[in-house]
Each structure stands twice: as structure tokens, then as C-alpha cells.
Protein backbone atom coordinates (compact mmCIF):
# COMPACT_ATOMS: atom_id res chain seq x y z
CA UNK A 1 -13.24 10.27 -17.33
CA UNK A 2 -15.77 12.79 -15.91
CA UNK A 3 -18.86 9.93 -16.60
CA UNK A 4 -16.79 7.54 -15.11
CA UNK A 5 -16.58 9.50 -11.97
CA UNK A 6 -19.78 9.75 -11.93
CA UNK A 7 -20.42 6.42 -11.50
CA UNK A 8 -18.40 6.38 -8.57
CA UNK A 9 -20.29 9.13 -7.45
CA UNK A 10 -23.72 7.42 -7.63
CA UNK A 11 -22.62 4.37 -6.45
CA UNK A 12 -20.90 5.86 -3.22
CA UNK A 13 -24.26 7.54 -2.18
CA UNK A 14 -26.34 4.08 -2.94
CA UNK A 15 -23.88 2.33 -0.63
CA UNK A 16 -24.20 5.21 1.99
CA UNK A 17 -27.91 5.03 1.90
CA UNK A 18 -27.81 0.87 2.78
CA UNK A 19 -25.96 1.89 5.36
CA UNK A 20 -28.41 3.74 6.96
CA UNK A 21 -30.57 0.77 6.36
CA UNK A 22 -31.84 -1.51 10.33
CA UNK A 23 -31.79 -4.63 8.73
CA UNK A 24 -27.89 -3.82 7.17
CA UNK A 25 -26.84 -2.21 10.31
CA UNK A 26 -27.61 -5.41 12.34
CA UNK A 27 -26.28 -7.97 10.04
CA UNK A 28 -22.75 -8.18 10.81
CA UNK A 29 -21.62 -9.67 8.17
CA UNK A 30 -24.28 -7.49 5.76
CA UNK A 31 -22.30 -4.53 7.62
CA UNK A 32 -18.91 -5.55 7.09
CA UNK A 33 -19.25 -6.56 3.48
CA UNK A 34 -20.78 -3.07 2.64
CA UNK A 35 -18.31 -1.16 4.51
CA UNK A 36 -15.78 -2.69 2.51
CA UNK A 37 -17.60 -1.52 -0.55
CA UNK A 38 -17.72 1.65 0.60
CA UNK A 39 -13.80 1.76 0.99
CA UNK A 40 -13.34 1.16 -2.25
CA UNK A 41 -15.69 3.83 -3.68
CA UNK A 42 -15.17 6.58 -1.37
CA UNK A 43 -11.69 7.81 -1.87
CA UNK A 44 -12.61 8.76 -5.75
CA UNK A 45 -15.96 9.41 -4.68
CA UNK A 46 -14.78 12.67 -2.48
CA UNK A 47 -12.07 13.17 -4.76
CA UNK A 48 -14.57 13.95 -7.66
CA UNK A 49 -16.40 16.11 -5.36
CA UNK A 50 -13.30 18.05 -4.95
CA UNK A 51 -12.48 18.55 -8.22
CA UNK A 52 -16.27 19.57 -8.50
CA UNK A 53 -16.02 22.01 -5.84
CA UNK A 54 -12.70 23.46 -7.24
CA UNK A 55 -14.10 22.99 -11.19
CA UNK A 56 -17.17 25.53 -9.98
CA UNK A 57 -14.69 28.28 -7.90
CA UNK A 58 -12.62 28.47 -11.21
CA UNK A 59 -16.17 29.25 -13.30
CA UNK A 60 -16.99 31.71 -10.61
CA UNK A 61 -13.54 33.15 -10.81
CA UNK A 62 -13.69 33.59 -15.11
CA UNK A 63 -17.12 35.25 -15.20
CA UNK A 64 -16.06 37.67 -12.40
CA UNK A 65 -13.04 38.57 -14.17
CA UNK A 66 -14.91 38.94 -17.17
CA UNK A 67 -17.13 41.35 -15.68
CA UNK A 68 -14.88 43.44 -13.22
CA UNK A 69 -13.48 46.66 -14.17
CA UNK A 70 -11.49 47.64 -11.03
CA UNK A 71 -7.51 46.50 -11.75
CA UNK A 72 -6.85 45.91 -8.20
CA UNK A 73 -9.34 43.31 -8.06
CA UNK A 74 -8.67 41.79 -11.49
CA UNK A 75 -5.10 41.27 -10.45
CA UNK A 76 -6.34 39.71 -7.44
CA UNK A 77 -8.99 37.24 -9.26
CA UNK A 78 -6.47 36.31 -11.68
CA UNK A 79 -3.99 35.21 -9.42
CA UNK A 80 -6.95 33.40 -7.67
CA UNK A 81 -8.18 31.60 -10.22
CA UNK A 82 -4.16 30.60 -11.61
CA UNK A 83 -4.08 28.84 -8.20
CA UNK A 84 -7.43 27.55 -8.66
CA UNK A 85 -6.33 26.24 -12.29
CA UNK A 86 -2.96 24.58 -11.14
CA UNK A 87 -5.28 22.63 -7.97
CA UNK A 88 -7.32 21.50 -10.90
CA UNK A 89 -4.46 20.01 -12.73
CA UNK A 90 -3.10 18.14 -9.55
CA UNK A 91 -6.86 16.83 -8.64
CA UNK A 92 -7.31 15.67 -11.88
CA UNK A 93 -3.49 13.80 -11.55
CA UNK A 94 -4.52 12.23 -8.33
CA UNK A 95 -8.02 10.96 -9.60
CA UNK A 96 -6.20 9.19 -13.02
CA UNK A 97 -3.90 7.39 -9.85
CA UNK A 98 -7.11 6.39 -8.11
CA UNK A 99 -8.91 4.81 -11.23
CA UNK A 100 -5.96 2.71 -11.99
CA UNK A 101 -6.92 -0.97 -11.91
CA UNK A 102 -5.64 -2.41 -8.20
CA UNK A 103 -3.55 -5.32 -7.83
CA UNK A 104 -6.38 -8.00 -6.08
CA UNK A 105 -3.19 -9.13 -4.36
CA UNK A 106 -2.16 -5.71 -2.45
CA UNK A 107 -3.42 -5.94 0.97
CA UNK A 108 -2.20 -9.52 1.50
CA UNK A 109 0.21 -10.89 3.51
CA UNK A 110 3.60 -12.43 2.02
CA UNK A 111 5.34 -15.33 2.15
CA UNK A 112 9.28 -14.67 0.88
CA UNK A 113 11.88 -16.70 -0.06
CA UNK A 114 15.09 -16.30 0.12
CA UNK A 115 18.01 -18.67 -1.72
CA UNK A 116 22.13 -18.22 -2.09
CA UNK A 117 22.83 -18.13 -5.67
CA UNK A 118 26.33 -18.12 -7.27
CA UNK A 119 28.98 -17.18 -4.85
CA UNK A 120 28.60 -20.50 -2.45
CA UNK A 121 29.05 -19.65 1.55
CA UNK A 122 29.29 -15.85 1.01
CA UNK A 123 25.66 -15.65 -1.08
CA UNK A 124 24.46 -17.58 2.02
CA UNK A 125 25.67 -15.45 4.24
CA UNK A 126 24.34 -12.25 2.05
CA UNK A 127 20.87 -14.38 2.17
CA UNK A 128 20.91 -14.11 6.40
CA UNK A 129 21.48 -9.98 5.40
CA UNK A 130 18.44 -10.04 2.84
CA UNK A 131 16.50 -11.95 6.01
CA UNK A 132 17.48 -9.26 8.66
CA UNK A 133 16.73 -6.45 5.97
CA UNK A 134 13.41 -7.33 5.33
CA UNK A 135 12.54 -8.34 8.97
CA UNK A 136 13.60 -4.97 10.17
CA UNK A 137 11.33 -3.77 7.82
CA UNK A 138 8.90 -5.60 9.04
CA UNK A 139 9.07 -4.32 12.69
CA UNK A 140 9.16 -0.89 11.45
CA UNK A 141 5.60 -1.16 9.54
CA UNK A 142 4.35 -2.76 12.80
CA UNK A 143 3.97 -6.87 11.01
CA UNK A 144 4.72 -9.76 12.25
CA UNK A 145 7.37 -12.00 11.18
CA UNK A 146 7.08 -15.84 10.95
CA UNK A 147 9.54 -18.37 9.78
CA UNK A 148 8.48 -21.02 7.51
CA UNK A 149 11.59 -23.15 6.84
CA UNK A 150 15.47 -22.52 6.93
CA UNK A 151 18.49 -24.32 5.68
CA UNK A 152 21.42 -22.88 8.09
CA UNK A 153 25.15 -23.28 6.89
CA UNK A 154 28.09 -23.54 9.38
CA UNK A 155 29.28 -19.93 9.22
CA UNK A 156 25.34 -18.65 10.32
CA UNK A 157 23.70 -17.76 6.43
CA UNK A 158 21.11 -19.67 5.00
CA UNK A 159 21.25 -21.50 1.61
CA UNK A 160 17.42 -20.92 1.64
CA UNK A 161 14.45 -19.44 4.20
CA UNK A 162 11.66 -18.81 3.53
CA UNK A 163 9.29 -16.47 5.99
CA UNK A 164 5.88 -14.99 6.26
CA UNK A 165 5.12 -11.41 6.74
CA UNK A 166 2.17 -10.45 8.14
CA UNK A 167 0.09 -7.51 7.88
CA UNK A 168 -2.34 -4.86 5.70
CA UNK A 169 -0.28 -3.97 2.50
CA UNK A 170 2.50 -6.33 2.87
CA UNK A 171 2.32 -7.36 -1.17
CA UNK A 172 1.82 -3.92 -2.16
CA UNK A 173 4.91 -3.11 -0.63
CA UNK A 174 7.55 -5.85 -1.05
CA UNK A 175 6.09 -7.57 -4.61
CA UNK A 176 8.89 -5.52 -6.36
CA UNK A 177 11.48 -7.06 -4.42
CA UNK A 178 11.33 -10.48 -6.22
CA UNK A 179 14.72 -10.93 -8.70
CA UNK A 180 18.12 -10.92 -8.35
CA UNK A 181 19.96 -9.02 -5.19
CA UNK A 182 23.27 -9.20 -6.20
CA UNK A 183 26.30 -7.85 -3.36
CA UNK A 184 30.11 -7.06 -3.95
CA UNK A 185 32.01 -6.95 -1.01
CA UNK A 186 35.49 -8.25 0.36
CA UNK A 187 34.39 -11.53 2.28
CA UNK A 188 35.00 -12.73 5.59
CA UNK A 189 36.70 -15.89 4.38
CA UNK A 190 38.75 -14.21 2.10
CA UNK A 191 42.58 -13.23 3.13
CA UNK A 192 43.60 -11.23 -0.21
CA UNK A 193 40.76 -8.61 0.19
CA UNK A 194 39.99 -9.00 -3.19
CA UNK A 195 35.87 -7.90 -3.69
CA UNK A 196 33.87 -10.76 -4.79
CA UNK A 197 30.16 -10.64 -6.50
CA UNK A 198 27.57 -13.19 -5.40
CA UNK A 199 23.71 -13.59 -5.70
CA UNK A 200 21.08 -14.00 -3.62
CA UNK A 201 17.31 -14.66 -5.50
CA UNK A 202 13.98 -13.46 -3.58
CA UNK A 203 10.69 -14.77 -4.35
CA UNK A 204 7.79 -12.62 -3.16
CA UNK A 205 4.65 -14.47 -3.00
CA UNK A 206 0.87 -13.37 -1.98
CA UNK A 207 -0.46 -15.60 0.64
CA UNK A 208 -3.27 -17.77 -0.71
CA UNK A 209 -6.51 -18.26 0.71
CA UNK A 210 -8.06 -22.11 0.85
CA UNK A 211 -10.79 -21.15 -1.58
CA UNK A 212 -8.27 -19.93 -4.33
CA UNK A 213 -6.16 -22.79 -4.43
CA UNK A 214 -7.91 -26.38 -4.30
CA UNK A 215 -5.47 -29.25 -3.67
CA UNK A 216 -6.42 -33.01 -4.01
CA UNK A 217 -5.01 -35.04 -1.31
CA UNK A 218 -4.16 -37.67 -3.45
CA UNK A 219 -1.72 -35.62 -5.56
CA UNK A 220 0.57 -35.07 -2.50
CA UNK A 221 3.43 -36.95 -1.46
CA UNK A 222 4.09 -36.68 1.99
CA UNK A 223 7.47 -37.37 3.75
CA UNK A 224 8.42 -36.96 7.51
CA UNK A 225 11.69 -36.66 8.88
CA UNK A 226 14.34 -35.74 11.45
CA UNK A 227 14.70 -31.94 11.97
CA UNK A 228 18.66 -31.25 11.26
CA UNK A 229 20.56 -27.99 12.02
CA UNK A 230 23.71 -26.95 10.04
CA UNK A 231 26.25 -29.52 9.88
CA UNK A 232 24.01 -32.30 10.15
CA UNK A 233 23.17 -32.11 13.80
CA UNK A 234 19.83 -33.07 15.09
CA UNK A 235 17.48 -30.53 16.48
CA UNK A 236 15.32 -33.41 18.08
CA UNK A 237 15.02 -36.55 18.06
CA UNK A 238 11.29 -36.95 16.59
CA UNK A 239 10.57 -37.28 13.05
CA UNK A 240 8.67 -33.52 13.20
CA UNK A 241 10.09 -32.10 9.85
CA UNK A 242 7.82 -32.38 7.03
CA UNK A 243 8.52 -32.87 3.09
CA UNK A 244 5.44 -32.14 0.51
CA UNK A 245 5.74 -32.99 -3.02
CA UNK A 246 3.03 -31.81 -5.04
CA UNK A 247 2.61 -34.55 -7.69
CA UNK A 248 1.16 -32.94 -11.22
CA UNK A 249 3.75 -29.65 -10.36
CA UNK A 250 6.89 -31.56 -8.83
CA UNK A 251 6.80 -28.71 -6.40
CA UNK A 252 8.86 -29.79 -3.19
CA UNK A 253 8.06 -27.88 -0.16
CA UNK A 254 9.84 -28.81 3.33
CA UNK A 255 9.32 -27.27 6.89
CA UNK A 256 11.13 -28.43 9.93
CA UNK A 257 11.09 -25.03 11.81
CA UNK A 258 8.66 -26.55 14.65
CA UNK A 259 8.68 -29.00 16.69
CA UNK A 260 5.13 -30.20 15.66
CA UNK A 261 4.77 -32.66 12.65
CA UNK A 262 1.39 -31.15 12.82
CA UNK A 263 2.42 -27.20 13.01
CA UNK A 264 5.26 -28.09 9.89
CA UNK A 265 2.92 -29.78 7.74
CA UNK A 266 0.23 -26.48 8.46
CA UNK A 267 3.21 -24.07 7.36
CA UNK A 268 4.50 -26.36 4.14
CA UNK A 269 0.87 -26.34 2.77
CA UNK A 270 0.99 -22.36 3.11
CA UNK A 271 4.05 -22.47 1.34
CA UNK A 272 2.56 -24.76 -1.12
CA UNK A 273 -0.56 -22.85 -1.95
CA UNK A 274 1.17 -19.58 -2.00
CA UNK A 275 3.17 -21.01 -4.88
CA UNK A 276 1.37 -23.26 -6.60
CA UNK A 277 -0.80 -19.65 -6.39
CA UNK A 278 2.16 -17.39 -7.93
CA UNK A 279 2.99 -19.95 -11.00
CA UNK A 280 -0.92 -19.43 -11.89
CA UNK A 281 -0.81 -15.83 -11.79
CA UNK A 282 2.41 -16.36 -13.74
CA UNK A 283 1.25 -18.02 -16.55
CA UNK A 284 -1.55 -15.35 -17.10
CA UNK A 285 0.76 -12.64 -16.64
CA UNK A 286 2.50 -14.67 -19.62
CA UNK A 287 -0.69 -14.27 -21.95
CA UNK A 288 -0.34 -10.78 -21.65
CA UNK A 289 0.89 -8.80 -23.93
CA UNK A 290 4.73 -7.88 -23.26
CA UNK A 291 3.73 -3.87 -23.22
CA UNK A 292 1.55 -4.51 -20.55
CA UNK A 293 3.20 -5.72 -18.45
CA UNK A 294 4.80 -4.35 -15.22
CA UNK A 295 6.67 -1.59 -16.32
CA UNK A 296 9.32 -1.79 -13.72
CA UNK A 297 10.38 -4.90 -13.17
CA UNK A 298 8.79 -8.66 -14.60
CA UNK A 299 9.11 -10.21 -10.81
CA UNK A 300 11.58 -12.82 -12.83
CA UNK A 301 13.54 -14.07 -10.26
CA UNK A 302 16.66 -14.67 -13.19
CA UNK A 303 15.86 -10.97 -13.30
CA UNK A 304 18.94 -8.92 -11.76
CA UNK A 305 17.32 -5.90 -10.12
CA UNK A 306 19.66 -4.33 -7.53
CA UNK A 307 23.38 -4.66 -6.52
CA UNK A 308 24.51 -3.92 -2.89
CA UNK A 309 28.64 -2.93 -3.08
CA UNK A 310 30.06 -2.30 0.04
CA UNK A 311 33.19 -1.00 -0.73
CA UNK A 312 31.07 1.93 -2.10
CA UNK A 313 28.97 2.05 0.25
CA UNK A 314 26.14 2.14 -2.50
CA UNK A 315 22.65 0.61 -3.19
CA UNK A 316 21.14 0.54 -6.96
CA UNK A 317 18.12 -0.16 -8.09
CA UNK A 318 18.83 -1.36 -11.87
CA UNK A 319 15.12 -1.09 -13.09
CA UNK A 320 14.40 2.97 -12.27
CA UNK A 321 18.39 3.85 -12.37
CA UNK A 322 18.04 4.40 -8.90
CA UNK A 323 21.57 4.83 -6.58
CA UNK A 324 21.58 5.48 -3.02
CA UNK A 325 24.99 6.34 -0.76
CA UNK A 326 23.67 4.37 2.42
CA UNK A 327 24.15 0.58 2.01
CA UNK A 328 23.93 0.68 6.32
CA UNK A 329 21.34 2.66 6.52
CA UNK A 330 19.32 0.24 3.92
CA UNK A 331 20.59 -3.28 5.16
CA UNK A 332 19.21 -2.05 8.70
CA UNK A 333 15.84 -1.94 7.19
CA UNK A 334 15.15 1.21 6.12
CA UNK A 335 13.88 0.71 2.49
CA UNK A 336 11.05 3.06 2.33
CA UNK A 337 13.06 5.66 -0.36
CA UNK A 338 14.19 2.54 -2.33
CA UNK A 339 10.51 1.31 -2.52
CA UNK A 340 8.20 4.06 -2.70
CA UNK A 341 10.40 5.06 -6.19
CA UNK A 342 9.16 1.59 -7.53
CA UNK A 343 5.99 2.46 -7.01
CA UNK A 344 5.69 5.81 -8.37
CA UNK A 345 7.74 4.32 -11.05
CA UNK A 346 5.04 1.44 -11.65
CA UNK A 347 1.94 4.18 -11.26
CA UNK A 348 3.62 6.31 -13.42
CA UNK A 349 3.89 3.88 -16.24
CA UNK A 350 0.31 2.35 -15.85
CA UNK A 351 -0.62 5.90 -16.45
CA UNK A 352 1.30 6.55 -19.67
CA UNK A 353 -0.14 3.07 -20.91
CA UNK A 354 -3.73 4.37 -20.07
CA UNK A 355 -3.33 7.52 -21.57
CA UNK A 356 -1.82 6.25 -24.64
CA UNK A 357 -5.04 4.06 -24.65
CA UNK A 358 -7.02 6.94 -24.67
CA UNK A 359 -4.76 8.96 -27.26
């Protein structure tokens, strides 16, 4: 590990140096480029140093034990160099997280989808809660919310909508929240008060760029039509809405959000690319081997990975055995405890696979 941080080492001081270079300082886009290198290298960079820095105090602190005779102040280096010893162990921890391989996909925005699953109008109506969660979220992490498409029912849920988040680390942290959210509660409609289960499903996908996803023209089938609310109503009386069909796939992507054929068709194709995007990265993930793959949780979407019950007032998280007492608190937004313990979970297990690589 110690020649690998090396590396890191050397290369962060050759990209420092170019910095310092005129003819990289007033290229703009020469800049930018190597200042992104440098953000990559620089947080293990430093961290090496530190363990460097706190690698040499510890040798200090052995041979000066070694040589001193006064009990006072071996009791004193001792204790020094325990401390030294257990800020070893927790640099070295921190560097094994920061040589992990990164997901590409971590600092992109998201596009999510969310459909009612079995349970009819109350899994719609659970799908509006899901869309409320994860836009509180949203306004809590300072992104921006955008609404791609929405089927509406009567009573105000949404058999599907699908949304864009945007802003730095949006993937990184909502990609574990694809599966199955299933909720038991008493519904609205029903007059017995007898607690019914329903599903919603929740597709997380990275948004693609143009350059990653290349679609011929002539493979789409493109259909406009009039924008309808819930019931059947029309929202205007223009043929706006927008229906792509992606020919070699069968994917079927519609938007009817705007009131712009133009702004609709803009929004399907992100839609479009994002998935045609995700069922790519899918069938690699497939080639993989099953033991390395993401330890907590496929991102299945038949995968059932948390029930809501509201008579309990409880939240679990079926992949880490996670249970929290504060369903309100949760469903207002606040999912930070639920989804920082999927990602220690998932560091935590790319770390046991690495060191069972090296074992």
C-alpha cells in the first residue's frame, strides 16, 4: 500500500508544479482540467503525508524510550507514543477508504422514478410520499428539483413520476435508494381500519451526458399528443406532450409536464439517455462476478429494501438490518442517518473484499 501511496505522492507534486506553470495558468481550460486532477490526488496525497509525519513521531518516540532511564518520563513517552500508535491505525483506516475505486457516476445528477406497485390507489398515493420525501431532501442539500413527467390519479398520488435532482453528489447519495419501498398503514379509503401493505418501486438513474450515449434518429419513434391531467381532463388544448419509443430497446419514454412540444421532447430524451445509460451499466454489472458486487443492495428494483409501517411508527432498512422509530421525521425528508449507514455499509464491504484480495 505504502508504494502505492507513493505514487500519489509523486504525482500530486508533478500536478502542483504545472500549476505553477504561465502557459497552464492562462489556459482556462488547461487550468480547469488540471485542477480537477489535482482534486483527485490531493486528499490521499496529504493523507500519506500524515501518516508520514505521525509514522516518524512514533520512531522518535521508540528510540527515546529505548534510551531514557528517568520513569517519569518513560511513563510519559509511552503513553505518547500509545496515542501516536492508535492515530496510526485510524490514518492507515482512512487511507484504505480513500484508495477504494470511485463510482465514475458519484458526482452526477439523478433522474428518479417513481411507480405504484401492488396495492392500486393507496401505492399511488405512497408514490406522492416517496416524491415529497426525496424532494425535501433535496431542498435540504441545497439541489434543485425538476419534474420530468407525472401520471396523477384522482385522489392526488401518482401511478408514476419521474424527476431530476440536481446537484454535486446527488448519485452518491440516493443510488441506494433504487428497489422496493414497501408501506403498511391503515388507508384513507379504508372504513374497517384494517393495515394494508402496498409497494412503491424507485429507479435511481445517473444523468447521462450526450457523448456517453449516442442515439440514431432513425431508431426513434416519435408521438405527440394532448397533455391530460387525472381523470382524463385536458391541461391544454395543444398537442405539447411528447411520446419516444426507442426502437432496438422498446423503451417508451413520455413527458407532458410543459407546455412546450419542444421543452417535453428535451426532457423525454434525458429520460431516455439516462436509461438507455443504466441498462448498459446493468448488463456489465451482470458480467461481474456475484461476490463483487454491491455488497448492500443489487439496485434491483424487484429488490425489497425498506418497509415504512405507520402504525409503528418505524422505518427499516432490510439490507443493513437497520430500524429507525421516526417514520415522520424520515417521510419529511430527513434521511441522512438512513443513508449515510448504506454507505459505510457499502465502504465497509469493498474493504473486506480488498483485503481478502490481499490476504
Amino acid at each position: 500500500m505504502l508504494d502505492k501511496l507513493k505514487v500519489f505522492e509523486n504525482k500530486y507534486e508533478e500536478i502542483s508544479s504545472r500549476l505553477c506553470d504561465p502557459s497552464v495558468a492562462s489556459d482556462a481550460e488547461k487550468y480547469t482540467k488540471t485542477m480537477m486532477e489535482l482534486k483527485e490526488v490531493e486528499p490521499i496525497a496529504l493523507k500519506y503525508r500524515e501518516y508520514k509525519k505521525c509514522f516518524s513521531e512514533a520512531e522518535d518516540a521508540r528510540e527515546m524510550l529505548f534510551s531514557e532511564n528517568d520513569s517519569e518520563l518513560r511513563e510519559m513517552i509511552s503513553s505518547e507514543l500509545t496515542e501516536l500508535e492508535e492515530q496510526l491505525e485510524i490514518i492507515a483506516e482512512e487511507l484504505k477508504l480513500l484508495l477504494l475505486p470511485k463510482d465514475p457516476n458519484d458526482e452526477r445528477n439523478v433522474i428518479i422514478e417513481i411507480r405504484g406497485g401492488a396495492g392500486g390507489e393507496e401505492a399511488a398515493l405512497f408514490a406522492a410520499v416517496l416524491y415529497r420525501m426525496y424532494s425535501m431532501y433535496a431542498v435540504k442539500k441545497g439541489w434543485k428539483t425538476e419534474t420530468m413527467g407525472v401520471n396523477e390519479t384522482e385522489l392526488g398520488g401518482f401511478k408514476e413520476i419521474s424527476f431530476m435532482i440536481t446537484g454535486g453528489g446527488a448519485y452518491s447519495k440516493l443510488k441506494f435508494e433504487s428497489g422496493v419501498h414497501r408501506v403498511q398503514r391503515v388507508p384513507e379509503t379504508e372504513t374497517q381500519g384494517r393495515i394494508h401493505t402496498s409497494t412503491v418501486t424507485v429507479a435511481v438513474l445517473p444523468e447521462a451526458d450526450d457523448v456517453e450515449v449516442s442515439i440514431d434518429p432513425t431508431e426513434l419513434k416519435i408521438d405527440t399528443f394532448r397533455s391530460s391531467g387525472a381523470g382524463g381532463q385536458h391541461i391544454n388544448k395543444t398537442e405539447s406532450a411528447i411520446r419516444i419509443t426507442h426502437l432496438p430497446t422498446g423503451l417508451v419514454v413520455e413527458c407532458q409536464d410543459e407546455r412546450s412540444q419542444y421543452k417535453n421532447k428535451d426532457k423525454a430524451m434525458k429520460v431516455l439517455k439516462s436509461r438507455l445509460l443504466e441498462a448498459e451499466r446493468e448488463k456489465q454489472q451482470n458480467k461481474v462476478a456475484d461476490e463483487r458486487r454491491m455488497q448492500v443492495g443489487t439496485g434491483d428494483r424487484s429488490e425489497r429494501i425498506r418497509t415504512y409501517n405507520y402504525p409503528q411508527g418505524r422505518v427499516t432498512d432490510h439490507r443493513i438490518g437497520l430500524t429507525l422509530y421516526k417514520i415522520d421525521d424520515i417521510l419529511n425528508g430527513n434521511i441522512d442517518e438512513i443513508i449515510d449507514a448504506l454507505i459505510a455499509a457499502d465502504r465497509a464491504a469493498q474493504l473486506s473484499l480488498a483485503d481478502s484480495d490481499h490476504s
